[in-house]
Every structure is written in structure tokens, then in C-alpha cells.
Protein backbone atom coordinates (compact mmCIF):
# COMPACT_ATOMS: atom_id res chain seq x y z
CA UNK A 1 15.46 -117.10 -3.31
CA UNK A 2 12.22 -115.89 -2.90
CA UNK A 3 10.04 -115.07 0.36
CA UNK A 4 8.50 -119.58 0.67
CA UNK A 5 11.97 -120.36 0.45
CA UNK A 6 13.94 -118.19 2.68
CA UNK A 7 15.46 -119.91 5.74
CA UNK A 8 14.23 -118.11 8.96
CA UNK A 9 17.19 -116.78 11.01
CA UNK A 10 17.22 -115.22 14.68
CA UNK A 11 19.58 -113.64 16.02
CA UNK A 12 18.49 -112.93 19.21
CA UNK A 13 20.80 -110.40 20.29
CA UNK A 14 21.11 -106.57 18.59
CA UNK A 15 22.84 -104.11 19.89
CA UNK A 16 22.92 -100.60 18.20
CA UNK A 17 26.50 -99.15 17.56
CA UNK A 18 26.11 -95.84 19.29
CA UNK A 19 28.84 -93.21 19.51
CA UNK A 20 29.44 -93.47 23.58
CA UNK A 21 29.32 -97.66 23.14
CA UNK A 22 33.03 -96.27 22.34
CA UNK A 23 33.94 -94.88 25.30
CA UNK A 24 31.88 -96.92 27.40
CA UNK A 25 32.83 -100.14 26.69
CA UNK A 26 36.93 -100.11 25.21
CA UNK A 27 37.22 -103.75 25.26
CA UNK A 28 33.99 -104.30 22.17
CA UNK A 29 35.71 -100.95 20.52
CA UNK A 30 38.77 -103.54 20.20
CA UNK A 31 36.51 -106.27 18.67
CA UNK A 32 35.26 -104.03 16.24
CA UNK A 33 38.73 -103.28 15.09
CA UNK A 34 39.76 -106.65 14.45
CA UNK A 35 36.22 -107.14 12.76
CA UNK A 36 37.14 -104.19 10.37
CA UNK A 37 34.26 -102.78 11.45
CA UNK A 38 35.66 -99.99 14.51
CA UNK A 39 34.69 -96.91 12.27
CA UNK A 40 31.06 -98.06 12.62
CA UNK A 41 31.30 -97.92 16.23
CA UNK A 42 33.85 -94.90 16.58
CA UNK A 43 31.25 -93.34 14.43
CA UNK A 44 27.80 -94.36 15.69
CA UNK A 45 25.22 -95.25 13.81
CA UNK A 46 21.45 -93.63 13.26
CA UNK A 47 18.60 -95.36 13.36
CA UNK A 48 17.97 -94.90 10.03
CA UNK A 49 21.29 -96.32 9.34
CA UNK A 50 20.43 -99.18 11.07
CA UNK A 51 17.24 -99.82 9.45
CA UNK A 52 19.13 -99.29 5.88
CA UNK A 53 21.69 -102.00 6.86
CA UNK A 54 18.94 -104.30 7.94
CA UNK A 55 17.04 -104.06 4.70
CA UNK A 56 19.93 -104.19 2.76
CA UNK A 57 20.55 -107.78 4.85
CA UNK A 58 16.66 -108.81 4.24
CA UNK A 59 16.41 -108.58 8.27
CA UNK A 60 12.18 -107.39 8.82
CA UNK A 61 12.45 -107.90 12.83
CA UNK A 62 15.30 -106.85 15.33
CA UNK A 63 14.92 -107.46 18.83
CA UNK A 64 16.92 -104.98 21.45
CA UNK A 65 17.95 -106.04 24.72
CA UNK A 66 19.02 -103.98 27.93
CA UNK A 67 22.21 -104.32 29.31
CA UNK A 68 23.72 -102.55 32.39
CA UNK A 69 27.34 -102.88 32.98
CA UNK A 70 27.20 -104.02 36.14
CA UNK A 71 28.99 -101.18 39.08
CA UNK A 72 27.45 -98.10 37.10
């Protein structure tokens, strides 16, 4: 597959797996789990992580959004 074939695909939600995300939110910590993906969120990741996980996926854009858990 090459760049005039590749399908376009947005995902229009990214949030970055940070180490207090853990402690912060228990119920997504549990979603992780069963994705087989908790250590990545026990853990945290950097942004350069991030970006390295991205490329490696052939993702060029990422858009963050804000979220406040509503009461704190």
C-alpha cells in the first residue's frame, strides 16, 4: 500500500495513557486489563512513546481532547 492508496482513517478521540489516568480513573484501568493492554496505562506512556507507537501505526495527525471528570 503506498501513500495514493491508503484509506484515510480518523479517529477522533486520543487520549494519552498517563501514569495518574491510573489512579484517577479505576474503572478505564479495568478496560485496559481486559484489553491486555493495563501495563501501558499502569505504566504511563512518554510522549515520545506515543509518537513511536503512532509511526509504527502510519498515524501523521492525533487530535487531543479535554476532559474533566465532572465533581473535581
Amino acid at each position: 500500500m503506498n501513500a495514493e492508496n491508503t484509506p484515510l482513517i480518523i479517529d477522533a478521540w486520543a487520549q494519552p495513557a498517563t501514569k495518574d489516568a491510573a489512579a484517577k480513573l479505576p474503572e478505564v484501568l479495568r478496560l485496559f486489563k481486559q484489553s491486555g493492554t493495563g501495563k501501558m496505562l499502569e505504566e504511563g506512556l512518554t510522549t515520545d512513546e506515543i509518537v513511536a507507537s503512532m509511526n509504527s501505526a502510519g498515524i501523521h495527525k492525533l487530535m487531543l481532547s479535554a476532559w474533566h471528570r465532572p465533581g473535581e
